[in-house]
PDB file of N, CA and C in Angstrom:
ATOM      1  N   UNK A   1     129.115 110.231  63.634  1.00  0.00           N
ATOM      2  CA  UNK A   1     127.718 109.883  63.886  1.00  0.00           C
ATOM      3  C   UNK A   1     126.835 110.941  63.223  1.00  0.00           C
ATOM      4  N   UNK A   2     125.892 110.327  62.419  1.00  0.00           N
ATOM      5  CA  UNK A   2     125.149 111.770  61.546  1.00  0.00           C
ATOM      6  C   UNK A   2     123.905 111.792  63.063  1.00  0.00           C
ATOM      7  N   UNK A   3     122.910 112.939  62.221  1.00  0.00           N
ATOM      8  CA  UNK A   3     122.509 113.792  63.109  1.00  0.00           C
ATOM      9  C   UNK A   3     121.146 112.813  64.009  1.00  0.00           C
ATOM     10  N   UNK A   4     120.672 111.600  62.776  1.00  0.00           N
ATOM     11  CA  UNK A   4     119.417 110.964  63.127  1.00  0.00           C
ATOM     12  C   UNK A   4     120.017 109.926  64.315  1.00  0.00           C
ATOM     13  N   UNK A   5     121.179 109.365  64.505  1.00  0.00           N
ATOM     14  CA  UNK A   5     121.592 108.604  64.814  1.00  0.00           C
ATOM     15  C   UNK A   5     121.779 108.898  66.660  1.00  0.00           C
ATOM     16  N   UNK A   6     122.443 110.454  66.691  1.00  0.00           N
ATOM     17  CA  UNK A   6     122.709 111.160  67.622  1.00  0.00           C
ATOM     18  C   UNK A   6     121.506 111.685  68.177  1.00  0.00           C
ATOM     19  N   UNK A   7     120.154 111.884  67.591  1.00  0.00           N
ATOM     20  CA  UNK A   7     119.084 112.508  68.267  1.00  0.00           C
ATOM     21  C   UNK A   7     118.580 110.783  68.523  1.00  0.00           C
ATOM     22  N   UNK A   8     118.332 109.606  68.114  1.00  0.00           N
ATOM     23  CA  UNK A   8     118.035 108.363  68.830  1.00  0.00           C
ATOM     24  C   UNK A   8     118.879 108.279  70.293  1.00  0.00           C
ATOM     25  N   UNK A   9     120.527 108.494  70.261  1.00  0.00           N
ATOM     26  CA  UNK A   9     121.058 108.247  71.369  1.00  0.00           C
ATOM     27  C   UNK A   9     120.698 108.577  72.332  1.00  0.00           C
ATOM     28  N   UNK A  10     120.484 110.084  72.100  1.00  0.00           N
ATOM     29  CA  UNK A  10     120.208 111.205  73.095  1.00  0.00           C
ATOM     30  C   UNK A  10     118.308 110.729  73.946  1.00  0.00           C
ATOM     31  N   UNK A  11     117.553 110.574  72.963  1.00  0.00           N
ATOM     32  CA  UNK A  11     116.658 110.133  72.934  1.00  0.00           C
ATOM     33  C   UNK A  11     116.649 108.839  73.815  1.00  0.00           C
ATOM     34  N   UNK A  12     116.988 107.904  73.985  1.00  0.00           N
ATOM     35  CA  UNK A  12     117.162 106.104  74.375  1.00  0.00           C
ATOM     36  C   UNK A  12     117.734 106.835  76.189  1.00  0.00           C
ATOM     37  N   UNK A  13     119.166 107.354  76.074  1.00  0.00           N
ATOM     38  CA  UNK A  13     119.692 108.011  77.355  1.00  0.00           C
ATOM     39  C   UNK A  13     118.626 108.344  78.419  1.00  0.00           C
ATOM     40  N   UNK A  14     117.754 109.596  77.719  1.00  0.00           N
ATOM     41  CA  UNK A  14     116.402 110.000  78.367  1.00  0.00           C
ATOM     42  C   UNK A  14     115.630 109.217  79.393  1.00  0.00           C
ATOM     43  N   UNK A  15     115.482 108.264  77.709  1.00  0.00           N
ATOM     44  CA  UNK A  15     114.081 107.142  78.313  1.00  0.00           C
ATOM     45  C   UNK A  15     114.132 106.234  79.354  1.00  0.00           C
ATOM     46  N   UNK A  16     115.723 106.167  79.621  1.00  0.00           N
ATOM     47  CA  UNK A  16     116.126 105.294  80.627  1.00  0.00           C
ATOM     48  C   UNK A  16     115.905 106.137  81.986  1.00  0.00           C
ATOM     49  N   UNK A  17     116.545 106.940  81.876  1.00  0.00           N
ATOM     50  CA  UNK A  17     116.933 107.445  82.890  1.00  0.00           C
ATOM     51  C   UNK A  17     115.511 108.080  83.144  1.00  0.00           C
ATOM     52  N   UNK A  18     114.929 108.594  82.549  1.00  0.00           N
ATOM     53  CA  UNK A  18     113.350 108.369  83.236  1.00  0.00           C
ATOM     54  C   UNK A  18     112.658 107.911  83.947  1.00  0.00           C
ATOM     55  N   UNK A  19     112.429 106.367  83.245  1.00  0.00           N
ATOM     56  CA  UNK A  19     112.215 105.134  83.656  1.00  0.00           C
ATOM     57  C   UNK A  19     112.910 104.679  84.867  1.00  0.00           C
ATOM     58  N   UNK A  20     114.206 104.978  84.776  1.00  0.00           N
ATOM     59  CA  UNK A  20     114.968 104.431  85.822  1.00  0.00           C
ATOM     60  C   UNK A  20     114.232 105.402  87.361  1.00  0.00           C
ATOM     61  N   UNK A  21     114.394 106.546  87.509  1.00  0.00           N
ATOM     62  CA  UNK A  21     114.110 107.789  88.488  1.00  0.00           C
ATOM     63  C   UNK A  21     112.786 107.355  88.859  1.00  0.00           C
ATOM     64  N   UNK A  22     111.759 107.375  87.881  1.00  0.00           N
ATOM     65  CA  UNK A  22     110.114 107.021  87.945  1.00  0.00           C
ATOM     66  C   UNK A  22     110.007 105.738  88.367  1.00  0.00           C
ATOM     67  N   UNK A  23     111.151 104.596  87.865  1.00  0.00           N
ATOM     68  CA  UNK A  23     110.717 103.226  88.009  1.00  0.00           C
ATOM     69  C   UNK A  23     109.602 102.979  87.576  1.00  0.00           C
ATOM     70  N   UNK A  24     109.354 103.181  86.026  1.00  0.00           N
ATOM     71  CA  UNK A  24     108.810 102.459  85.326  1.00  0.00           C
ATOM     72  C   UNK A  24     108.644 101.337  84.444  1.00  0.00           C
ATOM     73  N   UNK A  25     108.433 100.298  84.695  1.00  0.00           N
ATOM     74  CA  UNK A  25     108.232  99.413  83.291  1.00  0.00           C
ATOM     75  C   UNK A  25     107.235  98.693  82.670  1.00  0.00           C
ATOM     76  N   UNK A  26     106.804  99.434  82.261  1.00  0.00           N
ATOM     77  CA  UNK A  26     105.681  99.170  80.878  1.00  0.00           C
ATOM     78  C   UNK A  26     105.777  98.163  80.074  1.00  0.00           C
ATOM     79  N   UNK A  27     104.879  97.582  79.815  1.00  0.00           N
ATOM     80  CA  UNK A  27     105.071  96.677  78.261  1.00  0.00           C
ATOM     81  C   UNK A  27     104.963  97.820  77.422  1.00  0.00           C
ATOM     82  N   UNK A  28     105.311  97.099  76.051  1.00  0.00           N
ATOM     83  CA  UNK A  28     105.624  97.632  74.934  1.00  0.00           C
ATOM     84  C   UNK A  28     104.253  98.483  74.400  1.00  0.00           C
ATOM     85  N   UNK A  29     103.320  97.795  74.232  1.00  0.00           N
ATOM     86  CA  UNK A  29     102.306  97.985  73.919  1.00  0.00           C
ATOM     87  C   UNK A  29     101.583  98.712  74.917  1.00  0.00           C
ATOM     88  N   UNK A  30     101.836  99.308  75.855  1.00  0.00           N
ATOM     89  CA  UNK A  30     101.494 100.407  77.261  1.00  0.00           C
ATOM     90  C   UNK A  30     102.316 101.593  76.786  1.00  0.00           C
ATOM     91  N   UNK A  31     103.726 101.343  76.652  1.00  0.00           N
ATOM     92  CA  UNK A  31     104.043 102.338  76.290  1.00  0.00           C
ATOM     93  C   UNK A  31     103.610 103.550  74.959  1.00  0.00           C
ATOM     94  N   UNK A  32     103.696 102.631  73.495  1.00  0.00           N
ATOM     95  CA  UNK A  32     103.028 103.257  72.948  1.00  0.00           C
ATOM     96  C   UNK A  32     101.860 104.042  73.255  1.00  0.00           C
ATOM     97  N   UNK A  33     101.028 103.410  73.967  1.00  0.00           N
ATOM     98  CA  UNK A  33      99.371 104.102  74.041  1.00  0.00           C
ATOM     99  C   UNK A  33     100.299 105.443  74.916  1.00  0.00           C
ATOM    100  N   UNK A  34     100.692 105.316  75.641  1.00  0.00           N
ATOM    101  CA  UNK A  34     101.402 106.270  76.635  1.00  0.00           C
ATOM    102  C   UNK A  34     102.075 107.564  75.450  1.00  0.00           C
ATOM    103  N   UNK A  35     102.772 107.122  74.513  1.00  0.00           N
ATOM    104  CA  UNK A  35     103.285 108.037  74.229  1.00  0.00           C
ATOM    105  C   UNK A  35     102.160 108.591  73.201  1.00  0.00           C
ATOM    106  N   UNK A  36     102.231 107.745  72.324  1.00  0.00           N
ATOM    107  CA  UNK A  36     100.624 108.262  71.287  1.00  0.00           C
ATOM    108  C   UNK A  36      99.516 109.248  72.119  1.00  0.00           C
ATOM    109  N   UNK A  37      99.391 109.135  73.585  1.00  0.00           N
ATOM    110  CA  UNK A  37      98.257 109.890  74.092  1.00  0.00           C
ATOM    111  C   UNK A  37      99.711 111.514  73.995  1.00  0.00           C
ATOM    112  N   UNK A  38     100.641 111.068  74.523  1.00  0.00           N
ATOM    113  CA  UNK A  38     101.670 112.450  74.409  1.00  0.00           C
ATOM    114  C   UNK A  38     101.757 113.502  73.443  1.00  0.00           C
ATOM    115  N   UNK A  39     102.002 112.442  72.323  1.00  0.00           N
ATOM    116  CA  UNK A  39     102.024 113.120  70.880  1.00  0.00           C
ATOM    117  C   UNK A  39     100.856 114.064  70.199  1.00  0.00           C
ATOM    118  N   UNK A  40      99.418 113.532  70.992  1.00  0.00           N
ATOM    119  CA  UNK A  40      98.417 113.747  70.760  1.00  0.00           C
ATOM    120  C   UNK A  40      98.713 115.549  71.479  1.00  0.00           C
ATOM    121  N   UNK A  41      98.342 115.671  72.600  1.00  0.00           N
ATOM    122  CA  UNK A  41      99.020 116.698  73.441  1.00  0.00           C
ATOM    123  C   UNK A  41      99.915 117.539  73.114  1.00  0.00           C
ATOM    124  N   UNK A  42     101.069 117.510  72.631  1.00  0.00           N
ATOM    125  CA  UNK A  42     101.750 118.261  71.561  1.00  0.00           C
ATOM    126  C   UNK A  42     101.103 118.410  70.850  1.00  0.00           C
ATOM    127  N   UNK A  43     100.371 118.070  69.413  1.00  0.00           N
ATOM    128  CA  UNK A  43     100.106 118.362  68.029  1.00  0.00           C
ATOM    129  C   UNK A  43      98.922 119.619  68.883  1.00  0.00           C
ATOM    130  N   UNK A  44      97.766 119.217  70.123  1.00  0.00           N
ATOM    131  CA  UNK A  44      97.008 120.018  70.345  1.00  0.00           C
ATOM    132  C   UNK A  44      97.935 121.750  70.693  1.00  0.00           C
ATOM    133  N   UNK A  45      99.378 121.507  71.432  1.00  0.00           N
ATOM    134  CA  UNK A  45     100.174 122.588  71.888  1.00  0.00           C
ATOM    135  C   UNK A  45     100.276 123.188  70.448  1.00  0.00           C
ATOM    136  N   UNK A  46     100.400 122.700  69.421  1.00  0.00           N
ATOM    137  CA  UNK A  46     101.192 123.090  68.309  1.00  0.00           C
ATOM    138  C   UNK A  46     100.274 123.914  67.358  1.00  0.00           C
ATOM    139  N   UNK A  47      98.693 123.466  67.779  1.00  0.00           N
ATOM    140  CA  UNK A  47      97.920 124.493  67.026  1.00  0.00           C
ATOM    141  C   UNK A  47      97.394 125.596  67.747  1.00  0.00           C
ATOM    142  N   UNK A  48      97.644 125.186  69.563  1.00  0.00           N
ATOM    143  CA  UNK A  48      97.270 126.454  69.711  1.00  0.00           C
ATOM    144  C   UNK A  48      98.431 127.542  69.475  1.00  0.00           C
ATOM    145  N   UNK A  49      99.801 127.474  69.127  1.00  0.00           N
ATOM    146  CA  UNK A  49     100.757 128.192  68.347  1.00  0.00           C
ATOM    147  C   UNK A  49     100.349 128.747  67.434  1.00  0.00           C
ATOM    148  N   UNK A  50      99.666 128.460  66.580  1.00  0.00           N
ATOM    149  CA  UNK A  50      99.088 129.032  65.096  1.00  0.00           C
ATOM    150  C   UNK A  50      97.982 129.150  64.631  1.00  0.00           C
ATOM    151  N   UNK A  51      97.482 129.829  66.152  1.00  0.00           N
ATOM    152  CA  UNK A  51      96.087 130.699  65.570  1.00  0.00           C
ATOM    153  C   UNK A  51      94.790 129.360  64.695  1.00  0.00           C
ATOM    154  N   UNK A  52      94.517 128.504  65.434  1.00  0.00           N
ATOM    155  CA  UNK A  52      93.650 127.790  64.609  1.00  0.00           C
ATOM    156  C   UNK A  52      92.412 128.116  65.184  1.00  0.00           C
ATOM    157  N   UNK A  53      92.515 128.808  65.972  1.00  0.00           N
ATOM    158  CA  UNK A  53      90.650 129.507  66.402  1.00  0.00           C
ATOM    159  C   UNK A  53      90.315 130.644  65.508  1.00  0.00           C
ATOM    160  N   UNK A  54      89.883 129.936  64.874  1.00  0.00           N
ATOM    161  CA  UNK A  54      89.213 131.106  64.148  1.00  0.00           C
ATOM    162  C   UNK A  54      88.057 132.626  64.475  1.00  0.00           C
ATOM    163  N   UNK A  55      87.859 131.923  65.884  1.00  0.00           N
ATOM    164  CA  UNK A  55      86.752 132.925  66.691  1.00  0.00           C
ATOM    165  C   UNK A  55      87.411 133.737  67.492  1.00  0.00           C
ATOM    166  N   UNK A  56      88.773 133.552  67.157  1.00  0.00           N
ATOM    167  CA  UNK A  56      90.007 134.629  68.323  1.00  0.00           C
ATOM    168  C   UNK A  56      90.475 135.519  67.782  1.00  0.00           C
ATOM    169  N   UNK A  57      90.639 136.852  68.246  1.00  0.00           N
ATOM    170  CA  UNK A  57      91.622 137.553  67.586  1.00  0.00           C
ATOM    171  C   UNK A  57      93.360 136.985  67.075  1.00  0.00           C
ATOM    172  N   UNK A  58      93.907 137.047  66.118  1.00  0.00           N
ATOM    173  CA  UNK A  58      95.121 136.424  65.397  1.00  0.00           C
ATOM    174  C   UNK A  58      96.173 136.715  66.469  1.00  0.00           C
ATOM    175  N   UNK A  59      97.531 136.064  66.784  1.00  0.00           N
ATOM    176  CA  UNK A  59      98.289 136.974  67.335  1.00  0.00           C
ATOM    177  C   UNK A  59      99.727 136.178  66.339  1.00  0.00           C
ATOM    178  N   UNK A  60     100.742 136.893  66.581  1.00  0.00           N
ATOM    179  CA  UNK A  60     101.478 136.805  65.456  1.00  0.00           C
ATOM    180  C   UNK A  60     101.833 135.560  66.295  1.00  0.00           C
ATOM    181  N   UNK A  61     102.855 134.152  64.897  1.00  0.00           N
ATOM    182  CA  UNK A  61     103.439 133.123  65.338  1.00  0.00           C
ATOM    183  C   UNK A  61     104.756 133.176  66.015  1.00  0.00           C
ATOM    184  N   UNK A  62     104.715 132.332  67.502  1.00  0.00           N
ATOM    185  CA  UNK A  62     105.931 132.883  68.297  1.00  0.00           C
ATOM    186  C   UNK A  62     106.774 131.505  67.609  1.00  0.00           C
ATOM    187  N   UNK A  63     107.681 131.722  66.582  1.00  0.00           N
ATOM    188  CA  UNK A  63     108.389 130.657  66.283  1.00  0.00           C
ATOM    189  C   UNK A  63     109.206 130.098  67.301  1.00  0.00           C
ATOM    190  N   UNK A  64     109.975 130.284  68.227  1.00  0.00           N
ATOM    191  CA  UNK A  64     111.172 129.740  69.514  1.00  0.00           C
ATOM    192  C   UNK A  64     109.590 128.608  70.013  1.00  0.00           C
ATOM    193  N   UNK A  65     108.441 129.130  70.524  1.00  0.00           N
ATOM    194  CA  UNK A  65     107.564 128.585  70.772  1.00  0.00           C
ATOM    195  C   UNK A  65     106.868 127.812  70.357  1.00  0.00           C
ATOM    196  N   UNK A  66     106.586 127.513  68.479  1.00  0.00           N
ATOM    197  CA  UNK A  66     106.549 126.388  67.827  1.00  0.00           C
ATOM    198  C   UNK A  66     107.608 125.596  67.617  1.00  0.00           C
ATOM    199  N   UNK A  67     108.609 126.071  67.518  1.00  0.00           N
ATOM    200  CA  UNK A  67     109.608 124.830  67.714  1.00  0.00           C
ATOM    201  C   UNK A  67     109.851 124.082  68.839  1.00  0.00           C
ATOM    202  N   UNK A  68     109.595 124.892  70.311  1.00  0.00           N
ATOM    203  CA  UNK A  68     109.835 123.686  71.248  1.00  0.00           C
ATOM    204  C   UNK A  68     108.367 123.024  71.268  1.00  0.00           C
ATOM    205  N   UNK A  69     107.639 123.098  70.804  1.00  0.00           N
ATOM    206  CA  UNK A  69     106.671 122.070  70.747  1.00  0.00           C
ATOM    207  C   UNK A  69     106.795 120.807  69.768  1.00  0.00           C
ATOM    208  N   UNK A  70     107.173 121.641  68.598  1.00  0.00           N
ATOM    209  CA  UNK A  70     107.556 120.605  67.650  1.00  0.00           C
ATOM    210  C   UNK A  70     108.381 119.786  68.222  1.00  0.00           C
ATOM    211  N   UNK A  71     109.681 120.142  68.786  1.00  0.00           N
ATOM    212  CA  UNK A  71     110.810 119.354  69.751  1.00  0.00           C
ATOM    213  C   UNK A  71     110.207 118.182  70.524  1.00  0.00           C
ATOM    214  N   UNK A  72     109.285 119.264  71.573  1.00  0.00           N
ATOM    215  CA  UNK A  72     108.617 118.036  72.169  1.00  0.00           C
ATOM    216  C   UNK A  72     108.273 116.804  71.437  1.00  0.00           C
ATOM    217  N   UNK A  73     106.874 116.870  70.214  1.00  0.00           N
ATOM    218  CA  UNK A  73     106.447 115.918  69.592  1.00  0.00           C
ATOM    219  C   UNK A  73     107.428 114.997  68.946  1.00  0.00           C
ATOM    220  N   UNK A  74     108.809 115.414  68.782  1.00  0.00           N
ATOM    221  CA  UNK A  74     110.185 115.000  68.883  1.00  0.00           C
ATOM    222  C   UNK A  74     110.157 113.856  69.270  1.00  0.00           C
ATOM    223  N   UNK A  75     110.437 114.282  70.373  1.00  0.00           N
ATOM    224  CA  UNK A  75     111.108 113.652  71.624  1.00  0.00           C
ATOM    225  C   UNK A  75     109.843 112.039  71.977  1.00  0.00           C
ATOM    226  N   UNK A  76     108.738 111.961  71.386  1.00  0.00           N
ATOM    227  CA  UNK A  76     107.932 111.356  71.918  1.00  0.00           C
ATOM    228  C   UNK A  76     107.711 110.174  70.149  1.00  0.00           C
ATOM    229  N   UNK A  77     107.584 110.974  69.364  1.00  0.00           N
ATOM    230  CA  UNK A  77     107.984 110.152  68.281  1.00  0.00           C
ATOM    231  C   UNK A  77     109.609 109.181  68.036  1.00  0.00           C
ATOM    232  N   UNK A  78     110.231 109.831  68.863  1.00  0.00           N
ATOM    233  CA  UNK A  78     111.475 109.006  69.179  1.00  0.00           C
ATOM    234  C   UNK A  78     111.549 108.176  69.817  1.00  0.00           C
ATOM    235  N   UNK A  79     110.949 108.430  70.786  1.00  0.00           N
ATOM    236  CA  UNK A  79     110.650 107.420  72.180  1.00  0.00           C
ATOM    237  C   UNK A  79     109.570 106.284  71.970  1.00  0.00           C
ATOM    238  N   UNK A  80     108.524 106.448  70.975  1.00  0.00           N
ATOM    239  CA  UNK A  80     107.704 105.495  70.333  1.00  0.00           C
ATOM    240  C   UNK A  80     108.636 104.799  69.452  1.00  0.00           C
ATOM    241  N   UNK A  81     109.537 104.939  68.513  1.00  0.00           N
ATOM    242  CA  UNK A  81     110.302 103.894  67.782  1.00  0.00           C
ATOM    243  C   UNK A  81     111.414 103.017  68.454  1.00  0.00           C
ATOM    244  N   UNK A  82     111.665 103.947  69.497  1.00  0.00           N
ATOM    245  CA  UNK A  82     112.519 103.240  70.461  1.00  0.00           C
ATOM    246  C   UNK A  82     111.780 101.882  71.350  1.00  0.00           C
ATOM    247  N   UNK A  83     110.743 102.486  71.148  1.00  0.00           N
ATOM    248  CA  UNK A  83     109.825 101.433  72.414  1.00  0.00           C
ATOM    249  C   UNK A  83     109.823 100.229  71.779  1.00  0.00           C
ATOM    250  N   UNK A  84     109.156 100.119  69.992  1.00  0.00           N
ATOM    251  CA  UNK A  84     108.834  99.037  69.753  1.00  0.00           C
ATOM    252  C   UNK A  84     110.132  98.740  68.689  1.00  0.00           C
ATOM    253  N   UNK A  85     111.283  99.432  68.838  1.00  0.00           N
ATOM    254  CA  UNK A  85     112.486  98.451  68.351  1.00  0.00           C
ATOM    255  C   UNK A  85     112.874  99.155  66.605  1.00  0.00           C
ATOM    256  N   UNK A  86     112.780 100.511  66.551  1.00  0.00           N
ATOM    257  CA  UNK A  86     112.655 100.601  65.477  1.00  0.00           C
ATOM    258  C   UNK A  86     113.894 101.986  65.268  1.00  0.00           C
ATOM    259  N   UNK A  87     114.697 101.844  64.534  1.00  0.00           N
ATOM    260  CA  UNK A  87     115.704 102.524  65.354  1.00  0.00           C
ATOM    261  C   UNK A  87     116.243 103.443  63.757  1.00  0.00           C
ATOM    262  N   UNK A  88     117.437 104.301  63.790  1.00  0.00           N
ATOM    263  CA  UNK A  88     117.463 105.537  62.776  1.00  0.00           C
ATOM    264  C   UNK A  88     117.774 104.783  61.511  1.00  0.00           C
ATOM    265  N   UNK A  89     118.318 104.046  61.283  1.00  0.00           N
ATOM    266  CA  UNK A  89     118.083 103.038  59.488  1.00  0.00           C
ATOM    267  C   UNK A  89     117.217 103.063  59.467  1.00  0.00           C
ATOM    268  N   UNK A  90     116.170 102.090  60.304  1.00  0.00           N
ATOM    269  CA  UNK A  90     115.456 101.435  59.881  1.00  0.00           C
ATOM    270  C   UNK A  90     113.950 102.284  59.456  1.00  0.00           C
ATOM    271  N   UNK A  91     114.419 103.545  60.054  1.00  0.00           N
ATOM    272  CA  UNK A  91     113.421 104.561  60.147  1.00  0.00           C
ATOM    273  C   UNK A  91     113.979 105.616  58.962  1.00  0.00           C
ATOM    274  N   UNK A  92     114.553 105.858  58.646  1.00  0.00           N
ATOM    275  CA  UNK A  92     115.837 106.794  57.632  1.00  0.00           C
ATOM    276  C   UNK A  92     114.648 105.626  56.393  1.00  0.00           C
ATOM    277  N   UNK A  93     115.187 104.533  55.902  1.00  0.00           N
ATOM    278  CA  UNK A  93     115.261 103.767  55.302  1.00  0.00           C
ATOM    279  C   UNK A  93     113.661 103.177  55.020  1.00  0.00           C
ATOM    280  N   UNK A  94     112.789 103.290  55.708  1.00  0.00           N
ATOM    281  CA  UNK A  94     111.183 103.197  55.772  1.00  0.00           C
ATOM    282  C   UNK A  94     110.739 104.731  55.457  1.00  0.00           C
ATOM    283  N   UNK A  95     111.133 105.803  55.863  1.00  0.00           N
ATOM    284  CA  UNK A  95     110.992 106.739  55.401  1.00  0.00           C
ATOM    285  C   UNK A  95     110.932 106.959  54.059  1.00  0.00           C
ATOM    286  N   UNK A  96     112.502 106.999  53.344  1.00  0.00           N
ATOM    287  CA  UNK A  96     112.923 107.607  52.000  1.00  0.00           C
ATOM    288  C   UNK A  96     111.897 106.331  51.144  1.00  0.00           C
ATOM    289  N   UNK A  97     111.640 105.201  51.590  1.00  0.00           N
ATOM    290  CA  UNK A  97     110.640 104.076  50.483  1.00  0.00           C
ATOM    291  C   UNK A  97     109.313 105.141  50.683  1.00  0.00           C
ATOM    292  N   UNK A  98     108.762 105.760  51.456  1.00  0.00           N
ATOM    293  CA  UNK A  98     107.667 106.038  51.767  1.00  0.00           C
ATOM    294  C   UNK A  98     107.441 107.585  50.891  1.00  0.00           C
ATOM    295  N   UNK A  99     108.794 107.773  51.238  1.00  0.00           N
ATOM    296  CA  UNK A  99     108.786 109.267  50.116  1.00  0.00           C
ATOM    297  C   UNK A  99     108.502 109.364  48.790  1.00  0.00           C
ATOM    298  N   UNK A 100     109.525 108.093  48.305  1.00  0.00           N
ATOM    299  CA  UNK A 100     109.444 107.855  46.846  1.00  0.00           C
ATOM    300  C   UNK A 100     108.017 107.574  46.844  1.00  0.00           C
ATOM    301  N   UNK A 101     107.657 106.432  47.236  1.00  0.00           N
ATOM    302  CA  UNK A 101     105.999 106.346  47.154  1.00  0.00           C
ATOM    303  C   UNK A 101     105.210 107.680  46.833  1.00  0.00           C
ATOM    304  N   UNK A 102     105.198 108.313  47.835  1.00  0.00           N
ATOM    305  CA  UNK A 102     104.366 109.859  47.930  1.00  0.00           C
ATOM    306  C   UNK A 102     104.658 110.775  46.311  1.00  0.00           C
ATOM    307  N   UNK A 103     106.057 110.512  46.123  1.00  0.00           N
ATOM    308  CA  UNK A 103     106.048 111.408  44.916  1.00  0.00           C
ATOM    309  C   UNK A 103     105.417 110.614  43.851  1.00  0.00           C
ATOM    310  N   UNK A 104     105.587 108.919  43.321  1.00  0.00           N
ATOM    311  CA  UNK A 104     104.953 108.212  42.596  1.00  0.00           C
ATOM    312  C   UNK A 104     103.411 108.595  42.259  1.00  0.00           C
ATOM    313  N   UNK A 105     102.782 108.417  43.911  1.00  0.00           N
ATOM    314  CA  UNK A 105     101.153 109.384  43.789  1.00  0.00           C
ATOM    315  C   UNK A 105     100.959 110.283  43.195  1.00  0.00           C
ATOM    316  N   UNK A 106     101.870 111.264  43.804  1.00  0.00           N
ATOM    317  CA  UNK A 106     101.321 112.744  43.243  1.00  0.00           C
ATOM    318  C   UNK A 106     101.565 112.870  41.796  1.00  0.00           C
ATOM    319  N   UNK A 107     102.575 112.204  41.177  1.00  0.00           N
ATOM    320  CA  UNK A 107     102.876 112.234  40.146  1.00  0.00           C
ATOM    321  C   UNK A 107     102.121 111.381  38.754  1.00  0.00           C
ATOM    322  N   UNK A 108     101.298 110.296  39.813  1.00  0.00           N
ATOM    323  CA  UNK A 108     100.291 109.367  38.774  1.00  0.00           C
ATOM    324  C   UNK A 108     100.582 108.175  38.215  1.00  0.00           C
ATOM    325  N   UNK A 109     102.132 108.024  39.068  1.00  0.00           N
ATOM    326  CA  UNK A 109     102.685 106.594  38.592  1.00  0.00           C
ATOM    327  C   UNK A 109     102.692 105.785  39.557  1.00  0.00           C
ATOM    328  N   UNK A 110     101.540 105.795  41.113  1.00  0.00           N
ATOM    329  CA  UNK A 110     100.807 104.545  41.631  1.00  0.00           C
ATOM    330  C   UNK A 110     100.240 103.965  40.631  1.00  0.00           C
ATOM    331  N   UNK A 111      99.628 102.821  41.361  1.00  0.00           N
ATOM    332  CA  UNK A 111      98.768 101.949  41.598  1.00  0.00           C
ATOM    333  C   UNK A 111      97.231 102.616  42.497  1.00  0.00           C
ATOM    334  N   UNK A 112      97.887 103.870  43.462  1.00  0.00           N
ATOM    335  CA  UNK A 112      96.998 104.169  43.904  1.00  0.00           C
ATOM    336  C   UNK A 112      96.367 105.392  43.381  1.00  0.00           C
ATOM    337  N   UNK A 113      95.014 105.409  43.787  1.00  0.00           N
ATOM    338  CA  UNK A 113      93.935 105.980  43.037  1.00  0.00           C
ATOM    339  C   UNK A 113      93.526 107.488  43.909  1.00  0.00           C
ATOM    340  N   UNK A 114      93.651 108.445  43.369  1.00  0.00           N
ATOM    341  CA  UNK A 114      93.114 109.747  44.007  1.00  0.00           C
ATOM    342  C   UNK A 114      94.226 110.619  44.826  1.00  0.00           C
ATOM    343  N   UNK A 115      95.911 110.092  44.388  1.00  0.00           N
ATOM    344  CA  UNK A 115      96.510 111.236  45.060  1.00  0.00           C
ATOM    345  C   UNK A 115      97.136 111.785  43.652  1.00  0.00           C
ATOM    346  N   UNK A 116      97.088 111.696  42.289  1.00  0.00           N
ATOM    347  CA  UNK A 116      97.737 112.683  41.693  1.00  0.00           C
ATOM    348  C   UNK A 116      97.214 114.117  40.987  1.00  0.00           C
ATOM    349  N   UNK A 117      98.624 115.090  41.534  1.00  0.00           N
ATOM    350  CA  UNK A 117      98.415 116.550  40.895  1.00  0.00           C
ATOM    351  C   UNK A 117      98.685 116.433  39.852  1.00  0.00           C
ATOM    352  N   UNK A 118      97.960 117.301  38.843  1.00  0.00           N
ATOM    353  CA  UNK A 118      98.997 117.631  37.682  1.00  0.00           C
ATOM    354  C   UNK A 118      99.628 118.597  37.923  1.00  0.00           C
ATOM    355  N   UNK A 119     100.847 119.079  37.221  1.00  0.00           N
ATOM    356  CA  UNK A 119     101.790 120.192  36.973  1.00  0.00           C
ATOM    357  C   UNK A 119     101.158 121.483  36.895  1.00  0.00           C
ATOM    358  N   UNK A 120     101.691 122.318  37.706  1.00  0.00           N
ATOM    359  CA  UNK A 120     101.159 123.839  37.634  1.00  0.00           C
ATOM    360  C   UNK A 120     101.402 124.223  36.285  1.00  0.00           C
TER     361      UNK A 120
END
């Protein structure tokens, strides 16, 4: 089992057993908003990790401490593909099309208009 496959399992296990303890069941479309408000919440944990106040004194980045946030936002981006059925292919596989895309942009061989760099 590669690694994307094993962090969905682990991930799905969770959500149940969550759900199950809490006795929750949500529609699909509840859940998302549910987790999207989560994710939101993390990304806010994740900058206060890295000094984005600029009106604060700096303090150095506690990496163990950006990563379990990142983890978190993890765990909730997992649980959103899980919700609406979207699972490690299909996400592996929507990804790497989305990549190639991104380099096509930057590179000037879209269709789309205003993402290419030129070469340093």
């Amino acid at each position: 089992m590669d690694r994307l496959d094993e962090l969905f399992r682990m991930q799905a296990a969770f959500d149940e057993e969550v759900a199950r303890r809490r006795q929750l069941t949500y529609d699909p479309a509840t859940w998302v908003q549910k987790e999207v408000l989560a994710m939101v919440s993390e990304l806010a944990e994740i900058l206060d990790e890295v000094n984005f106040k600029w009106w604060k004194d700096p303090k150095p980045v506690d990496k163990g401490r950006l990563t379990e946030e990142l983890v978190d936002l993890l765990h909730f981006f997992l649980s959103t593909c899980l919700k609406v059925g979207i699972g490690p292919d299909e996400l592996f596989e929507a990804y790497r099309a989305k990549n190639l895309e991104n380099f096509r942009r930057i590179c000037g061989e879209s269709d789309r208009p205003g993402y290419y760099a030129p070469p340093s």
